[in-house]
C-alpha atoms as a PDB file:
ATOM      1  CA  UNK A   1      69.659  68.636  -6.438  1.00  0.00           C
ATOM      2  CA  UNK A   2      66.609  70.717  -5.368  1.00  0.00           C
ATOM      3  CA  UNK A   3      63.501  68.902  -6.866  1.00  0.00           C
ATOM      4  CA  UNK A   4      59.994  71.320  -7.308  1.00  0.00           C
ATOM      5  CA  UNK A   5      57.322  70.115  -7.070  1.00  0.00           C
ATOM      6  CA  UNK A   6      54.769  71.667  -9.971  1.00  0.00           C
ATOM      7  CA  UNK A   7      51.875  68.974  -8.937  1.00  0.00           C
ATOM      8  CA  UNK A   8      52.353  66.288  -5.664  1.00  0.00           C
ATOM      9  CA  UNK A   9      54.193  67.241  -2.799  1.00  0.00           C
ATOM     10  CA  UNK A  10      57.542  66.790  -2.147  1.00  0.00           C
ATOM     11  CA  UNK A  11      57.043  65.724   1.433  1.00  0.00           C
ATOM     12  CA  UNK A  12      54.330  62.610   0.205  1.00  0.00           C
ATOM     13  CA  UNK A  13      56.057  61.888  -3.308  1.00  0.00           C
ATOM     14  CA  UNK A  14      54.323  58.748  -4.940  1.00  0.00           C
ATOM     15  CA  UNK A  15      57.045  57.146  -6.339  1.00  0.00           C
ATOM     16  CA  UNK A  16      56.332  57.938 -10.211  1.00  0.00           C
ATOM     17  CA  UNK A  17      57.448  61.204 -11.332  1.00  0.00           C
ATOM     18  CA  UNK A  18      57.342  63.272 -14.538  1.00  0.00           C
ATOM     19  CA  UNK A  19      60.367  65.453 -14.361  1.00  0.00           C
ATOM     20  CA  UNK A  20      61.171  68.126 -17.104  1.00  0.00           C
ATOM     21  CA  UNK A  21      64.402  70.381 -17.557  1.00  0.00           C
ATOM     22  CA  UNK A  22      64.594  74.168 -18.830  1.00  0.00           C
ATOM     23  CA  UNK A  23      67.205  75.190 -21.634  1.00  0.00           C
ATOM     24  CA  UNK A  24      68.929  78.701 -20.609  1.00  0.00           C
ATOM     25  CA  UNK A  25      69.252  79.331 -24.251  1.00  0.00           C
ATOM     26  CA  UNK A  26      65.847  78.002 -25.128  1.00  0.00           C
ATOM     27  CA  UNK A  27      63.329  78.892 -22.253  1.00  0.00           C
ATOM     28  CA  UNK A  28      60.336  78.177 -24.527  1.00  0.00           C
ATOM     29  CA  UNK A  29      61.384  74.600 -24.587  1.00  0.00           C
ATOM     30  CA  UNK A  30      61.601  71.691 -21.979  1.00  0.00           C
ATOM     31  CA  UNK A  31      63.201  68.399 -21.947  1.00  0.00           C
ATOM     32  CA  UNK A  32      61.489  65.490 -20.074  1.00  0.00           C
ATOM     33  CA  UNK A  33      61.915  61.925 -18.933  1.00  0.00           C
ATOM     34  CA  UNK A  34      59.875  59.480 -16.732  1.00  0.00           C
ATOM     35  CA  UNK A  35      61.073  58.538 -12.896  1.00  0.00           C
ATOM     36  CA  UNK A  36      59.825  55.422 -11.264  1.00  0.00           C
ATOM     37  CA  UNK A  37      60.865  54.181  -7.929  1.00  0.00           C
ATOM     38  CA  UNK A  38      60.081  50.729  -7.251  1.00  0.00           C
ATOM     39  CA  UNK A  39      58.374  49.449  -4.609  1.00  0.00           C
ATOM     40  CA  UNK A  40      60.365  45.918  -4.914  1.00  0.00           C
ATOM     41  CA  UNK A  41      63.920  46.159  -4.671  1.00  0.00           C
ATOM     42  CA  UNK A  42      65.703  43.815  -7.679  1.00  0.00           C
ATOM     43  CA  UNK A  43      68.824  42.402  -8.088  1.00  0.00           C
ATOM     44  CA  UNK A  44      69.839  42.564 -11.910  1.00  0.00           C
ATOM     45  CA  UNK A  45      72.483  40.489 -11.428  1.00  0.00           C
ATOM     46  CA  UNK A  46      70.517  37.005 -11.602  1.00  0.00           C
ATOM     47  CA  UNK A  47      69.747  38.279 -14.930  1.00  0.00           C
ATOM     48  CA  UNK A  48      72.779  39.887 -16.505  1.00  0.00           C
ATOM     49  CA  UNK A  49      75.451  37.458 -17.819  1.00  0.00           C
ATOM     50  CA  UNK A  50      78.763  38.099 -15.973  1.00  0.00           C
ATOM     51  CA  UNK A  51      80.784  39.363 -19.348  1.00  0.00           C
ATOM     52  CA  UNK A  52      78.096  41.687 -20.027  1.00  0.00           C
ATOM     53  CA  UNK A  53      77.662  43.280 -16.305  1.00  0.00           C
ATOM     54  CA  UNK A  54      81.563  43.842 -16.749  1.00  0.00           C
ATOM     55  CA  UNK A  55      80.375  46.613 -19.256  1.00  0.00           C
ATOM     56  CA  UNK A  56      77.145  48.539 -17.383  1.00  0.00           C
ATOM     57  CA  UNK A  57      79.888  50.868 -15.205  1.00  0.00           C
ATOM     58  CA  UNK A  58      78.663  52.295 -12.411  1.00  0.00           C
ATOM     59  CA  UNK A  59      75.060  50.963 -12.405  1.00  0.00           C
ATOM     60  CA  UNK A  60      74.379  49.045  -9.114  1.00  0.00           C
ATOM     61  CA  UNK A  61      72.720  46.225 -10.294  1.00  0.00           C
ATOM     62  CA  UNK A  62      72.480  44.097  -6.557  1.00  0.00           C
ATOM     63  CA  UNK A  63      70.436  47.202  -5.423  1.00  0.00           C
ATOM     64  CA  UNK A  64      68.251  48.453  -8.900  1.00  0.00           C
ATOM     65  CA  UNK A  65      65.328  50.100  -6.717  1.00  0.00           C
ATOM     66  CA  UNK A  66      65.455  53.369  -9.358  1.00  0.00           C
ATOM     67  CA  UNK A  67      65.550  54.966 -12.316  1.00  0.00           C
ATOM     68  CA  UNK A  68      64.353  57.570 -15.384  1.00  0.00           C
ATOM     69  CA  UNK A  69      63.414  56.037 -19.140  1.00  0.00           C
ATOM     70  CA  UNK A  70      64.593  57.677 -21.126  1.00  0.00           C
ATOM     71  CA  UNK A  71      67.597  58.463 -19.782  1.00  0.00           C
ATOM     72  CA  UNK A  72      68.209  62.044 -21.580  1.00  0.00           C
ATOM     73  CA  UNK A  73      65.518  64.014 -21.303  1.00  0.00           C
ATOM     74  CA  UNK A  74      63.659  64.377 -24.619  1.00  0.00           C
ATOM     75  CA  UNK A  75      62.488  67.622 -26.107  1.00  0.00           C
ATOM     76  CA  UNK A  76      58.498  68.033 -25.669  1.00  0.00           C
ATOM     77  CA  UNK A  77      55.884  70.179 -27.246  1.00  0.00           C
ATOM     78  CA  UNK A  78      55.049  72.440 -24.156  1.00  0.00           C
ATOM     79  CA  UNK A  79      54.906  72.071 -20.084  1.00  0.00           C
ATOM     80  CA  UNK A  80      51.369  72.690 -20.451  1.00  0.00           C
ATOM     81  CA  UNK A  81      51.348  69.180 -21.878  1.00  0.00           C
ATOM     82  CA  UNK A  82      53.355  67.620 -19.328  1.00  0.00           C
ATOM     83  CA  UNK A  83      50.509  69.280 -16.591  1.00  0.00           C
ATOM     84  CA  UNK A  84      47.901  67.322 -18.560  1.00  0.00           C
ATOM     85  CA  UNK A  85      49.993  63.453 -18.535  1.00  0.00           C
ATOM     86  CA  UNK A  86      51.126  63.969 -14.615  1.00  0.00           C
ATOM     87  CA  UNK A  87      47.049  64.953 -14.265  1.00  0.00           C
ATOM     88  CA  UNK A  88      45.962  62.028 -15.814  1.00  0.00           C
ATOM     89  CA  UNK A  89      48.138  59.246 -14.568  1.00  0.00           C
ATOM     90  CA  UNK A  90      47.875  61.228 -11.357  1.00  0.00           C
ATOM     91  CA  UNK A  91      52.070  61.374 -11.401  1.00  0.00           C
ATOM     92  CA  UNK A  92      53.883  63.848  -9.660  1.00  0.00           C
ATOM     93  CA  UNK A  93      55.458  66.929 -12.089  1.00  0.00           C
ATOM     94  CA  UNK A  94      58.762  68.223 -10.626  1.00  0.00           C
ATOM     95  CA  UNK A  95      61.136  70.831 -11.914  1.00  0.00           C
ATOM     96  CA  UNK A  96      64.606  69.259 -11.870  1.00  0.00           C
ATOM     97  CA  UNK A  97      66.858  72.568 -13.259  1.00  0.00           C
ATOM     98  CA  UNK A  98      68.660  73.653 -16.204  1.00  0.00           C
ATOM     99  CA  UNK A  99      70.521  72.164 -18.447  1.00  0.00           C
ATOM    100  CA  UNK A 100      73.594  73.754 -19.744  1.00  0.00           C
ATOM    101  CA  UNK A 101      75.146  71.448 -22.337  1.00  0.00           C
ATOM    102  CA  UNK A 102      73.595  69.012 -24.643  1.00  0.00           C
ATOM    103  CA  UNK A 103      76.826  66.311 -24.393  1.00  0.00           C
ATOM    104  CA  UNK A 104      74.885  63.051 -23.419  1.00  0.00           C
ATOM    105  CA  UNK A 105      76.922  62.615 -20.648  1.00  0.00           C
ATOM    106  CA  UNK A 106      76.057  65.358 -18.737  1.00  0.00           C
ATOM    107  CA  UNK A 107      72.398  65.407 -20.046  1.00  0.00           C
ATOM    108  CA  UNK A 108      72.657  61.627 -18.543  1.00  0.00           C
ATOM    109  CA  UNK A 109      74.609  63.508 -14.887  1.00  0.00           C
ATOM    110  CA  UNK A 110      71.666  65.290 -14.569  1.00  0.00           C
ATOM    111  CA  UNK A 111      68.566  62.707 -14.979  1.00  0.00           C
ATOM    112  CA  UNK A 112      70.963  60.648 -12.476  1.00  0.00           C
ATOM    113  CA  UNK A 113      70.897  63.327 -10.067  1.00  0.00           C
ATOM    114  CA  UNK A 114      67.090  63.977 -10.295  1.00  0.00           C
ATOM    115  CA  UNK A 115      66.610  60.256  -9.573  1.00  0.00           C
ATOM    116  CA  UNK A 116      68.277  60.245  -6.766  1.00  0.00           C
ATOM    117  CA  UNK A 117      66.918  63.428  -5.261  1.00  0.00           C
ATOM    118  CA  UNK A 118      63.027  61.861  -5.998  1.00  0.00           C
ATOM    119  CA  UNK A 119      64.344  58.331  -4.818  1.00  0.00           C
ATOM    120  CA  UNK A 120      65.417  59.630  -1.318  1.00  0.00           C
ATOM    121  CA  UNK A 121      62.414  61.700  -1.217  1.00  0.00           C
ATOM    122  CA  UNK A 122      60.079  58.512  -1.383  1.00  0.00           C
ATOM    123  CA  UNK A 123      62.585  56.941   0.847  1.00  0.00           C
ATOM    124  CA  UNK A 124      62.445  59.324   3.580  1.00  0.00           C
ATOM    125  CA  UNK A 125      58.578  59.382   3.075  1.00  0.00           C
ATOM    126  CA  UNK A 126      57.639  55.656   2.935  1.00  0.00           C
ATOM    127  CA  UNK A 127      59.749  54.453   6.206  1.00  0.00           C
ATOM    128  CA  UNK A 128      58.234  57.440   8.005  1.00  0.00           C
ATOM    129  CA  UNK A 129      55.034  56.302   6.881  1.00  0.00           C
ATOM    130  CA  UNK A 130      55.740  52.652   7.900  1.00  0.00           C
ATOM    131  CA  UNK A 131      56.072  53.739  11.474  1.00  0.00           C
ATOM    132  CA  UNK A 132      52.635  56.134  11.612  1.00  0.00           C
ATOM    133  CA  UNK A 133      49.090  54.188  12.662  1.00  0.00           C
ATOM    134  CA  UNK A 134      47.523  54.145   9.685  1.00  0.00           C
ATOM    135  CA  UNK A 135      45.664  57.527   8.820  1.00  0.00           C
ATOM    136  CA  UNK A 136      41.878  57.672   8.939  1.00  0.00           C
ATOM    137  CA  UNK A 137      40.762  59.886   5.780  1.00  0.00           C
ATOM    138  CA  UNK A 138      38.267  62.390   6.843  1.00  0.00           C
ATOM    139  CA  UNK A 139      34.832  63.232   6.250  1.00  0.00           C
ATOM    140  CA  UNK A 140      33.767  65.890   3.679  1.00  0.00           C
ATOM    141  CA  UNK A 141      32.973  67.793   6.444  1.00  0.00           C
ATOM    142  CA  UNK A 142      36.598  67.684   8.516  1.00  0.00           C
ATOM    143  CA  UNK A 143      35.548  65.178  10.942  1.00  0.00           C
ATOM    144  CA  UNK A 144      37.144  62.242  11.077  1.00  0.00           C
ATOM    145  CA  UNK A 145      35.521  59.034  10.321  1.00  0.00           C
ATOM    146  CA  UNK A 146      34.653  56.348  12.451  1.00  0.00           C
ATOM    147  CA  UNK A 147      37.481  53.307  12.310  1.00  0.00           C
ATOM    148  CA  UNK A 148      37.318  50.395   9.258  1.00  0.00           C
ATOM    149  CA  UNK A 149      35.317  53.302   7.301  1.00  0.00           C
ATOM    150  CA  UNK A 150      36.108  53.838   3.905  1.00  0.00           C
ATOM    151  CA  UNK A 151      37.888  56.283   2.774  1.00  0.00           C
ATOM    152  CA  UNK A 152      35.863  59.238   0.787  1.00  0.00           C
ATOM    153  CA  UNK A 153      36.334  59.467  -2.602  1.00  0.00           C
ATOM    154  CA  UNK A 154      38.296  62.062  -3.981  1.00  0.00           C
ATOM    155  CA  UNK A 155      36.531  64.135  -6.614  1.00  0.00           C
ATOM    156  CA  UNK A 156      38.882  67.109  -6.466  1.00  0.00           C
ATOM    157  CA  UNK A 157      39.806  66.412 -10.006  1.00  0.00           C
ATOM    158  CA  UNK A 158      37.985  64.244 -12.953  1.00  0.00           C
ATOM    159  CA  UNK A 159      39.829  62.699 -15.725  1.00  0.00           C
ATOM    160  CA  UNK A 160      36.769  63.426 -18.106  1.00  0.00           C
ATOM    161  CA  UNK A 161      37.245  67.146 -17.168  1.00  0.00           C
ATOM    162  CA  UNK A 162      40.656  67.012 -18.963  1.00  0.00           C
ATOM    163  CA  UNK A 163      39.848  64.508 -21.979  1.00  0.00           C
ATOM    164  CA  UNK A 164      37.035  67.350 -22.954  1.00  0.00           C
ATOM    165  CA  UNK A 165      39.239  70.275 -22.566  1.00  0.00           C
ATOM    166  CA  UNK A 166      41.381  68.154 -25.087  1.00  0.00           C
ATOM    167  CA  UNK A 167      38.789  67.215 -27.527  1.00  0.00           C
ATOM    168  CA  UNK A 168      37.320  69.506 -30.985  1.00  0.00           C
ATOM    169  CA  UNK A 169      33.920  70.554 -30.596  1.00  0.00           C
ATOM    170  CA  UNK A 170      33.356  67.533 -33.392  1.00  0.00           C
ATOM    171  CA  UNK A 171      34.796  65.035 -31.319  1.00  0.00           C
ATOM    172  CA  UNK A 172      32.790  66.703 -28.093  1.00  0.00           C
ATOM    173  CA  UNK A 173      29.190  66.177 -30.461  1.00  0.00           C
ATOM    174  CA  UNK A 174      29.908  62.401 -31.568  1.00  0.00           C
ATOM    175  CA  UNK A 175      30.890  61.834 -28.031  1.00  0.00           C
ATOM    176  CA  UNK A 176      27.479  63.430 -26.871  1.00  0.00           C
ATOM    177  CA  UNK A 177      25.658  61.259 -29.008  1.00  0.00           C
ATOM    178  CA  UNK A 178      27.461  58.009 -28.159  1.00  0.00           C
ATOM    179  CA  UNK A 179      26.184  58.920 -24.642  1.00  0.00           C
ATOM    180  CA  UNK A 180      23.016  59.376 -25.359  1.00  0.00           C
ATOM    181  CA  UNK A 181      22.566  56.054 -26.669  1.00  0.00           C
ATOM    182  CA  UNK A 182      24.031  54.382 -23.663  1.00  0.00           C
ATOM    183  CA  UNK A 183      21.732  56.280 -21.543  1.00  0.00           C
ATOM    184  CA  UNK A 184      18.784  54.666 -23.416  1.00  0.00           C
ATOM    185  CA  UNK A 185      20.040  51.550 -23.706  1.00  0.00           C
ATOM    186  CA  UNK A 186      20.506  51.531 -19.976  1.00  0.00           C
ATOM    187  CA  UNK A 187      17.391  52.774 -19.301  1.00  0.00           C
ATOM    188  CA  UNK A 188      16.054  50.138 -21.326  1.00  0.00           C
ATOM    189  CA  UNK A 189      17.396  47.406 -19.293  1.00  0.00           C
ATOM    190  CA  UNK A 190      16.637  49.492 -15.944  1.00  0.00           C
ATOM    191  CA  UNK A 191      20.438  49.850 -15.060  1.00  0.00           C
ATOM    192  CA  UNK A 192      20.169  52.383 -12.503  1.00  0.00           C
ATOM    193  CA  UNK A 193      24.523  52.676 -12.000  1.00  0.00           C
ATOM    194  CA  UNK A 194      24.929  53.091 -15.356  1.00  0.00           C
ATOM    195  CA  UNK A 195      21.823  55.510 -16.193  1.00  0.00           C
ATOM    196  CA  UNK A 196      23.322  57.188 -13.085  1.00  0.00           C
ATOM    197  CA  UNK A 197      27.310  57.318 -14.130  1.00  0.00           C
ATOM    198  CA  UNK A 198      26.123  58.303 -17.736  1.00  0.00           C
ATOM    199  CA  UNK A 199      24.022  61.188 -16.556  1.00  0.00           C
ATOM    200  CA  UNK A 200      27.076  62.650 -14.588  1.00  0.00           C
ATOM    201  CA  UNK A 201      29.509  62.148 -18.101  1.00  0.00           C
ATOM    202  CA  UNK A 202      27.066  64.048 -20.302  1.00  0.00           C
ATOM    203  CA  UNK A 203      27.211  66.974 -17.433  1.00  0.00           C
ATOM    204  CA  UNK A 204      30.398  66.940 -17.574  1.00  0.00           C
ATOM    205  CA  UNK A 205      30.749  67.529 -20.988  1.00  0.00           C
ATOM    206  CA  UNK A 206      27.694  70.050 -21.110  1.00  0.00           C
ATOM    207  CA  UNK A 207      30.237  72.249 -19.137  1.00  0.00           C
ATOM    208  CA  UNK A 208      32.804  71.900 -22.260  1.00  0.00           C
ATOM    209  CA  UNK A 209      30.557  73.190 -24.748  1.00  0.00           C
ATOM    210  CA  UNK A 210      28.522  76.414 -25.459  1.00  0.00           C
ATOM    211  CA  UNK A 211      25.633  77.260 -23.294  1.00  0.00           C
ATOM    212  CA  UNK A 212      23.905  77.945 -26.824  1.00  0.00           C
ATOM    213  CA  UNK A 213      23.894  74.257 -27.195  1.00  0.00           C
ATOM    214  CA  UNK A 214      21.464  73.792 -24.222  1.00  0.00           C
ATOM    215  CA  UNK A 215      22.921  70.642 -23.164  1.00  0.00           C
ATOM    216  CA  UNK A 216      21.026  70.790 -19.808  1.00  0.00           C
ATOM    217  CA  UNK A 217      17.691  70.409 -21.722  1.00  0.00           C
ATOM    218  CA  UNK A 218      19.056  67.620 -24.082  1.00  0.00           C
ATOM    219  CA  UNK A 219      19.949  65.335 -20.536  1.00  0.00           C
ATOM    220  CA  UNK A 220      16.621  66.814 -19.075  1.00  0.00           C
ATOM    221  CA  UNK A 221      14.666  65.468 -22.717  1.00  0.00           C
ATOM    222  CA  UNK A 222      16.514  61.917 -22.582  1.00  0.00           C
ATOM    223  CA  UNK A 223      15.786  61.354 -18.316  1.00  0.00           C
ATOM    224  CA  UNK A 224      12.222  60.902 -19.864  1.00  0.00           C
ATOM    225  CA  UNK A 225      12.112  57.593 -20.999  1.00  0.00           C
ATOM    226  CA  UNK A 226       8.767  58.149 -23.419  1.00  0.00           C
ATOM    227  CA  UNK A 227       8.706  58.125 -26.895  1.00  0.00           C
ATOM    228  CA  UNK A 228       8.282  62.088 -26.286  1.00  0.00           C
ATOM    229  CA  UNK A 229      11.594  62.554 -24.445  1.00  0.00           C
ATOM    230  CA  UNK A 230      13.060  60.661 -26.709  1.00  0.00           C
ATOM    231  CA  UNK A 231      12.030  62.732 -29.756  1.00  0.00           C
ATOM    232  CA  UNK A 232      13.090  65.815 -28.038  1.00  0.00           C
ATOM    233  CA  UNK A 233      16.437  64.282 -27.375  1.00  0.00           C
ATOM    234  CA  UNK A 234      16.876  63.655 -31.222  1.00  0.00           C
ATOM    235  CA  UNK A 235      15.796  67.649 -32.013  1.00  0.00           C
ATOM    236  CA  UNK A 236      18.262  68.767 -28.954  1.00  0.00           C
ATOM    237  CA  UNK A 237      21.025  66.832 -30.476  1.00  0.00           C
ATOM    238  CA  UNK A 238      20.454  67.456 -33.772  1.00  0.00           C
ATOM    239  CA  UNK A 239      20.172  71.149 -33.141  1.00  0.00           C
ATOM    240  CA  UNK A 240      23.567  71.126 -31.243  1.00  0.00           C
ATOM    241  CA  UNK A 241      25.603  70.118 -34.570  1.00  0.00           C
ATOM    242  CA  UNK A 242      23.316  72.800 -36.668  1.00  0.00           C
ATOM    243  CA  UNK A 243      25.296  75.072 -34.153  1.00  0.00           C
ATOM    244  CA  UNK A 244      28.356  73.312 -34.457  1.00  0.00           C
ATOM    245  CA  UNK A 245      27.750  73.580 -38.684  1.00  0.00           C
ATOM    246  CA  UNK A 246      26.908  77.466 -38.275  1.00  0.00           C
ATOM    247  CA  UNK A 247      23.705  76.727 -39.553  1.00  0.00           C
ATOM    248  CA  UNK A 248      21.565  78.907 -37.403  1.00  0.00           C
ATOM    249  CA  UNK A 249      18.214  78.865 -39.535  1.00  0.00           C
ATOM    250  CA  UNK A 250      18.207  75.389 -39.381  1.00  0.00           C
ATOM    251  CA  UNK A 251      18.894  75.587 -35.650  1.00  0.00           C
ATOM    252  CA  UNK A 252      16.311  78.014 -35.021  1.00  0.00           C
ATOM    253  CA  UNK A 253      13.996  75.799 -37.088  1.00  0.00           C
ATOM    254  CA  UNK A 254      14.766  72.928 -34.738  1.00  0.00           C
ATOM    255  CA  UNK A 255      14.150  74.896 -31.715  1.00  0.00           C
ATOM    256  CA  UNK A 256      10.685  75.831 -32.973  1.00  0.00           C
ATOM    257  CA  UNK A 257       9.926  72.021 -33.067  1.00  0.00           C
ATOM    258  CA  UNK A 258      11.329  71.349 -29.699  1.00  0.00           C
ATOM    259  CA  UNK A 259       8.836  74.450 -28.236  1.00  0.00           C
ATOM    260  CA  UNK A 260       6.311  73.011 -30.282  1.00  0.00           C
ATOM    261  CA  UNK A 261       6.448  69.226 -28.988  1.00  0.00           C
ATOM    262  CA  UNK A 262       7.115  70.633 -24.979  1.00  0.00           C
ATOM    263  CA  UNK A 263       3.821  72.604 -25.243  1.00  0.00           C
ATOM    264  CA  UNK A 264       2.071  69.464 -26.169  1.00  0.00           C
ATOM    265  CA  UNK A 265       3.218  67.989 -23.012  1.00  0.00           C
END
């Protein structure tokens, strides 16, 4: 079985896979299950009493190293949600085929056969790994860095970016304000990481709501730890779920106070 990859890459699989099927009859729907290959080999058989291994059939439980729960593919809502689950528990999405009959034992034929195409993917990938020096991440830049260096973080993708795209507007507000009172309680007790790593999550979710919500002047009002920036803080948020209301005379009202308290200062 040809495996595609729709995120990962085929020739570094990481050994925990979402894998969905397409219906020829149905091609709005796709059935899914959950691949792991472990990185510890078991032997089931210390576990299994002999009368009951007797009935398991063809599983090989000395050598139990893979396998997909559930083991038919179940029906879910859309692929666009499988893109989000494989993004957040940063698993690889592959394509395994169609399926062509619903009788169990086939559906059952074909998660089997997936398995076994992933599992000698991560096979052929880890032992040629085991026999490479170990791989020296690079720099932003391209350059390599210098040995026993870190690796550099990868920011190519933040989970907060998809838990926003997710969220209501309402949901997006109360988590703006639970924010904001992190970032003064942190500023409070001088906690420059947290102040810092709190700054960063309400930019992040600036860029998931309206531009009319002027997010960037909220954070800019609560960096200023007076009783000022604070009060400006309290109008920009306040204003933000006027918008969110469609209460725009109230808004506008509340952006009159804000230009009237920032001309004071």
């Amino acid at each position: 079985m040809d495996l595609v990859f729709q995120r990962g890459d085929a020739a570094r699989p990481k050994g925990h896979a979402l894998a969905f099927f397409r219906v020829t009859t149905e091609p709005d729907k796709v059935y899914a299950t959950y691949m792991v290959v472990l990185p510890v080999k078991a032997d089931l058989t210390k576990y299994v009493p002999p009368f009951l291994a007797s009935h398991l059939g063809s599983m090989s439980l000395s050598d139990f190293s893979a396998f997909a729960m559930p083991p038919v593919p179940e029906a879910v809502a859309t692929l666009r949600e499988l893109e989000l689950l494989s993004q957040l528990r940063d698993d690889d999405l592959v394509e395994a085929g169609s399926l062509f009959s619903f009788d169990i034992t086939r559906l059952m034929e074909s998660v089997n056969q997936a398995v076994q195409a992933y599992s000698q993917l991560c096979s052929s990938y880890f032992t040629a790994a085991e026999s490479r020096p170990r791989e020296v991440a690079p720099q932003p830049g391209g350059k390599p860095l210098p040995a026993g260096s870190p690796p550099a973080q990868d920011r190519s993708y933040q989970v907060n970016e998809v838990l926003y795209g997710l969220m209501s507007e309402a949901d997006k507000l109360a988590d703006l304000s639970r924010l904001l009172g992190r970032l003064r309680f942190a500023q409070e007790g001088r906690d420059t990481a947290t102040v810092a790593e709190v700054n960063e999550e309400i930019s992040t979710l600036g860029r998931h709501l309206p531009d009319s919500f002027q997010v960037t002047g909220l954070l800019a009002a609560a960096q200023n730890v007076s009783a000022r920036g604070s009060r400006l803080a309290q109008l920009y948020l306040e204003r933000c779920f006027r918008l969110a209301a469609g209460d725009s005379s109230s808004a506008l009202a509340l952006e009159e106070q804000i230009r009237g308290l920032q001309a004071l200062g």
